[in-house]
Protein backbone atom coordinates (compact mmCIF):
# COMPACT_ATOMS: atom_id res chain seq x y z
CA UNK A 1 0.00 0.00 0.00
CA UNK A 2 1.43 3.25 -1.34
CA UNK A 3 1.18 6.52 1.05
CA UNK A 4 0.90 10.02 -0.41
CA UNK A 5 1.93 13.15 1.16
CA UNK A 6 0.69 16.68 0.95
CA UNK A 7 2.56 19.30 1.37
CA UNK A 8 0.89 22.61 2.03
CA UNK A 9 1.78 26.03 0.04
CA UNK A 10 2.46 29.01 1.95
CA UNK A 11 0.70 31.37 0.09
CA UNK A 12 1.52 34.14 2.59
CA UNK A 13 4.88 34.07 1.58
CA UNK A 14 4.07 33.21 -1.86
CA UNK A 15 2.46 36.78 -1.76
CA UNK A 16 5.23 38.45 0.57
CA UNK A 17 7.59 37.81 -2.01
CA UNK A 18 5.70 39.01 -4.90
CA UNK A 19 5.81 42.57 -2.69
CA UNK A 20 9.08 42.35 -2.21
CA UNK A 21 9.38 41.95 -6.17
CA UNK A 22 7.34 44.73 -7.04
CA UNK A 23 8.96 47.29 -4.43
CA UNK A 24 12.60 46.14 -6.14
CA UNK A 25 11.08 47.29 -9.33
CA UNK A 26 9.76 50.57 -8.29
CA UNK A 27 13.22 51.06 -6.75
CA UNK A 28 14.88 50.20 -10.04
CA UNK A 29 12.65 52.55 -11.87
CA UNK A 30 12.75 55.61 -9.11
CA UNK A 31 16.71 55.07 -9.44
CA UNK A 32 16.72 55.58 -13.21
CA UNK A 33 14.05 58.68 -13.31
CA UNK A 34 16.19 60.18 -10.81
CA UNK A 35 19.56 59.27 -12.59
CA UNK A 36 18.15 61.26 -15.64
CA UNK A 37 16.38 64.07 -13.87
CA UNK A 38 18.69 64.96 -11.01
CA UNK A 39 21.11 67.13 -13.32
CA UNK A 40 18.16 69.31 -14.82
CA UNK A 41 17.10 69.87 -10.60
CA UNK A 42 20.76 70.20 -9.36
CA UNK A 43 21.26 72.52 -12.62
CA UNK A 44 18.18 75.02 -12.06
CA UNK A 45 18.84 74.70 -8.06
CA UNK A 46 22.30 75.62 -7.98
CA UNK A 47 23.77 77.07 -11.11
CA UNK A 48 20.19 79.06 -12.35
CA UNK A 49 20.72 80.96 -9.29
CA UNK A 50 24.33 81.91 -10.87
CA UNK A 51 22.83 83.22 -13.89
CA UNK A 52 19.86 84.71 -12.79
CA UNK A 53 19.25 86.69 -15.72
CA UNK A 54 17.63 84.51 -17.40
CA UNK A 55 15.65 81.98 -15.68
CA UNK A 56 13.29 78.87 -16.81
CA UNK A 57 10.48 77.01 -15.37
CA UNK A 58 10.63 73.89 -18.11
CA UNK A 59 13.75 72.37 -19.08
CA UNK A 60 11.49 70.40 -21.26
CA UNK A 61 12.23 70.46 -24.91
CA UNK A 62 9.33 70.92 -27.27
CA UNK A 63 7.98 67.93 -28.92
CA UNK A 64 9.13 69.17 -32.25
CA UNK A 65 12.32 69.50 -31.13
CA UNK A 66 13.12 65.91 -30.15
CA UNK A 67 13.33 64.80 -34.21
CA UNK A 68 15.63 67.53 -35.30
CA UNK A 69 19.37 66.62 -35.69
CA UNK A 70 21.53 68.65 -32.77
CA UNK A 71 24.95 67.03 -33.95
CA UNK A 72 24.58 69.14 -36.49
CA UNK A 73 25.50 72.89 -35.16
CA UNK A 74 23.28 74.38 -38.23
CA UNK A 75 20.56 73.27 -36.38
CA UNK A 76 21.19 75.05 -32.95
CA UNK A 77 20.64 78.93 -34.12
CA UNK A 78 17.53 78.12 -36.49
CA UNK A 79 17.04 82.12 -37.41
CA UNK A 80 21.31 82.56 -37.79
CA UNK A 81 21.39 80.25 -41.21
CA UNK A 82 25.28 78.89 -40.65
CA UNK A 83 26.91 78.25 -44.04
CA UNK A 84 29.80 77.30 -45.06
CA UNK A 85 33.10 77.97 -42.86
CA UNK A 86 35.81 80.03 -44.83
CA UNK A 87 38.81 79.69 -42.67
CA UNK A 88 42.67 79.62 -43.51
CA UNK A 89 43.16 77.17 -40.44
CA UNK A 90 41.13 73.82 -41.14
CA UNK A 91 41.60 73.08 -37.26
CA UNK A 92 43.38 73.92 -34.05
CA UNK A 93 42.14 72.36 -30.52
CA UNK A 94 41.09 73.46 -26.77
CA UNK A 95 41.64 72.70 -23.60
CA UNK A 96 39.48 73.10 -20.73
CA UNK A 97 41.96 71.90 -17.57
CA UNK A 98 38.86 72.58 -15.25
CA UNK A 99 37.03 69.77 -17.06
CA UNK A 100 40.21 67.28 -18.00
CA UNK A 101 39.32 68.43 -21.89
CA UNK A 102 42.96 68.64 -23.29
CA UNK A 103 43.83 69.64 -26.77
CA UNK A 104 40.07 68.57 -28.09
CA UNK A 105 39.68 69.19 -32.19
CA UNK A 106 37.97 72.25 -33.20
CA UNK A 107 36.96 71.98 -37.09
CA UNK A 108 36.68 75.11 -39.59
CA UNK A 109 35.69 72.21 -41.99
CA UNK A 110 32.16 71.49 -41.12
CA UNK A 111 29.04 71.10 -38.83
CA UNK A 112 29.45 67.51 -37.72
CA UNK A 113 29.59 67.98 -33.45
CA UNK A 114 29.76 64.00 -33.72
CA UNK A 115 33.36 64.30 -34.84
CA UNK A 116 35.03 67.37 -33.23
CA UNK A 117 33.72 71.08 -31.84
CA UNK A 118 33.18 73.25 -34.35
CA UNK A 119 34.47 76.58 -35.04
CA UNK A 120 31.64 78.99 -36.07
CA UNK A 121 32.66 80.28 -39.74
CA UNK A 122 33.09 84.29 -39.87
CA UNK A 123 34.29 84.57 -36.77
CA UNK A 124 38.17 85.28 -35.93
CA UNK A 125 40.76 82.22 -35.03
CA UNK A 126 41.63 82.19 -31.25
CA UNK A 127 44.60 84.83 -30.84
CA UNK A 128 43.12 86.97 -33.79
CA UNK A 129 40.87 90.26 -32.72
CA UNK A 130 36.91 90.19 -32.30
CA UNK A 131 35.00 87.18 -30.92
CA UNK A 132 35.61 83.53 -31.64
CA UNK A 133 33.03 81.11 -31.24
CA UNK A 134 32.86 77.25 -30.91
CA UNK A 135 30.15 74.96 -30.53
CA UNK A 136 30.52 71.71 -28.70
CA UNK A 137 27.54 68.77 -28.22
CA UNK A 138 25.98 68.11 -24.25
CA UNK A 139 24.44 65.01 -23.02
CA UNK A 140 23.22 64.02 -19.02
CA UNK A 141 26.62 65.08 -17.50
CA UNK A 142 26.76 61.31 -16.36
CA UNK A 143 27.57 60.29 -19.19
CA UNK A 144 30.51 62.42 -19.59
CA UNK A 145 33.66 61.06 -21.86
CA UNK A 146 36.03 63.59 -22.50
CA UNK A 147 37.24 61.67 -25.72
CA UNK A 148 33.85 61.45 -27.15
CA UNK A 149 32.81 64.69 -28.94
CA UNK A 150 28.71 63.66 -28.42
CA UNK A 151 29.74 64.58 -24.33
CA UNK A 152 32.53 66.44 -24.21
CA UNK A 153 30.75 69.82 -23.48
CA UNK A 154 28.81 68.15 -21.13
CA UNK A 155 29.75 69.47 -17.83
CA UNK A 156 30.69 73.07 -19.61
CA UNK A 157 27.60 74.13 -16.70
CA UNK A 158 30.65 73.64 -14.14
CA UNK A 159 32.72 76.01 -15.16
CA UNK A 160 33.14 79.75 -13.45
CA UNK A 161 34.65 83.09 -14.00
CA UNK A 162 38.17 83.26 -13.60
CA UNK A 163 38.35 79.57 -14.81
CA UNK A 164 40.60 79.51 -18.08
CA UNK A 165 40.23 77.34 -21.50
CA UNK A 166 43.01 77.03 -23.47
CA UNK A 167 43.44 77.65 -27.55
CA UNK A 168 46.39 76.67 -29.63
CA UNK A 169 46.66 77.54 -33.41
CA UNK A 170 49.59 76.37 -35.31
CA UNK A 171 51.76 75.53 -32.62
CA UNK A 172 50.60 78.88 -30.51
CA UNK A 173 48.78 78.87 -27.59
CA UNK A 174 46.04 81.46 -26.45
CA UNK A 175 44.41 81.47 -23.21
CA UNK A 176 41.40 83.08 -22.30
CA UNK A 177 40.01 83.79 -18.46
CA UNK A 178 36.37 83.52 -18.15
CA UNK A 179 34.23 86.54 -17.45
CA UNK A 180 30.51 85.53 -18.10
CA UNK A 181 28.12 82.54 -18.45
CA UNK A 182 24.73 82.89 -19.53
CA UNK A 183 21.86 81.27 -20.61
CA UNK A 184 20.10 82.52 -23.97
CA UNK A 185 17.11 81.12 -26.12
CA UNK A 186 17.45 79.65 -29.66
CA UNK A 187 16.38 82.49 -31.55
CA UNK A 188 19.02 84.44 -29.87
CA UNK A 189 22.23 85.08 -32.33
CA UNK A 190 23.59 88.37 -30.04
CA UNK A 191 26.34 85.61 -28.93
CA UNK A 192 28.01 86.21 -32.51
CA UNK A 193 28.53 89.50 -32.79
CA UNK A 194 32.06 91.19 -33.10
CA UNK A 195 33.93 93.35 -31.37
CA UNK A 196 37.66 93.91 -32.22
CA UNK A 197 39.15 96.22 -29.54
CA UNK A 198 40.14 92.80 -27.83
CA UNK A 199 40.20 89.35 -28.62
CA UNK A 200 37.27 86.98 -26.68
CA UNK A 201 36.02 83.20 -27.05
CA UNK A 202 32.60 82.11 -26.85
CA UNK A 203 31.77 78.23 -26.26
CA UNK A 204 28.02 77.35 -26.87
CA UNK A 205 26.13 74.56 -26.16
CA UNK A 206 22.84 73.18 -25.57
CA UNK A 207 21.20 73.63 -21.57
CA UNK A 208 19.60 72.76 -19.09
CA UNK A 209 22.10 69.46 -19.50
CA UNK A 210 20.14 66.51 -21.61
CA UNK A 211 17.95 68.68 -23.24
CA UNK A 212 18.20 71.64 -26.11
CA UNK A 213 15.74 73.51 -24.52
CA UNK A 214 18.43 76.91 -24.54
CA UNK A 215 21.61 77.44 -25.01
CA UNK A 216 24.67 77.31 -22.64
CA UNK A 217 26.82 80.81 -23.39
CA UNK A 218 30.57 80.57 -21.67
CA UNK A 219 32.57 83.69 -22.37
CA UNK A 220 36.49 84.50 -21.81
CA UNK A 221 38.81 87.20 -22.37
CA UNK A 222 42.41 86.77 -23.85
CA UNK A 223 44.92 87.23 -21.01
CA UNK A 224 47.66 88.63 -23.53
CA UNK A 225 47.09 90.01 -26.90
């Protein structure tokens, strides 16, 4: 005669560790929302306040904005219309020793912020009179590489006046101190214009960090001329 045995299921902790699953999961998924969000927060909290002149209640990029190419600096100033770049110098590189950048390329070939910065055509080479101006691409300052031109302008929200980025043009180096950073809209193209009683360096980018809601303006003064 064969005997059976029963053995009875606890559904209690059958159902305890169901919980237990689902509360790991919301974890995960608070984690990652706050990974992505925190620097648009810590940005507004914290540097905003630095450049209070002009402030922004959503870092939110337009839906229409999501589809349009932004390694591609033509697309940044939409009402500027960027053509072609007539330079002598097809490219010189910058340094940034607040950020570890160090001797990044700077085109005067083309657009492509994928591949290097890019030196805004009609405006002066670093060294030269009037007002240079370079674009570089941003991403979530997590994701910062130094070597990859997609992030490398990342963490350009860090930097402060009196901090120094670095130029050199055929074997001559030019460095500029810091003196403003501001935040302007798209539409905004005052960032380009010239003055030649001194020689300055603009960097642009795209702000609050992960989004190209504005744009990031850095400015610095030659030290020597």
């Amino acid at each position: 005669m064969s005997k059976h045995y029963y053995e009875k299921v606890d559904s209690q902790r059958k159902y305890r560790g169901l919980r237990a699953a689902s509360l790991l999961l919301s974890l995960v998924g608070l984690t990652i929302v706050a990974y992505v969000f925190s620097p648009i927060v810590s940005w507004q909290l914290f540097v905003g306040e630095l450049i209070a002149s002009d402030q922004f209640t959503a870092p939110i990029p337009a839906f229409g904005s999501i589809f349009v190419d932004y390694t591609d600096a033509k697309n940044w100033f939409p009402k500027l219309g960027l053509g072609p770049i007539p330079l002598e110098v097809s490219s010189y590189t910058l340094s940034i020793p607040k950020l570890g950048i160090a001797h990044a390329s700077v085109s005067s070939q083309d657009y492509n912020l994928a591949k290097h910065l890019v030196h805004y055509g009609g405006t002066p080479l670093p060294g030269d009179r009037g007002n240079t101006v370079v674009f570089g691409h941003s991403t979530l300052p997590q994701l910062f590489n130094k070597n990859d031109y997609k992030t490398i302008f990342a963490n350009l929200f860090k930097l402060r006046v009196g901090d120094t980025v670095e130029a050199e043009v055929t074997g001559i180096m030019y460095r500029y101190r810091i003196e403003k950073v501001s935040v302007v809209n798209p539409d905004d193209t005052s960032v380009f214009s010239q003055s030649y009683d001194r020689s300055s360096l603009t960097l642009v980018t795209c702000t609050p960090p992960g989004t190209v809601w504005k744009r990031l303006i850095v400015k610095g003064v030659l030290e020597t001329l």
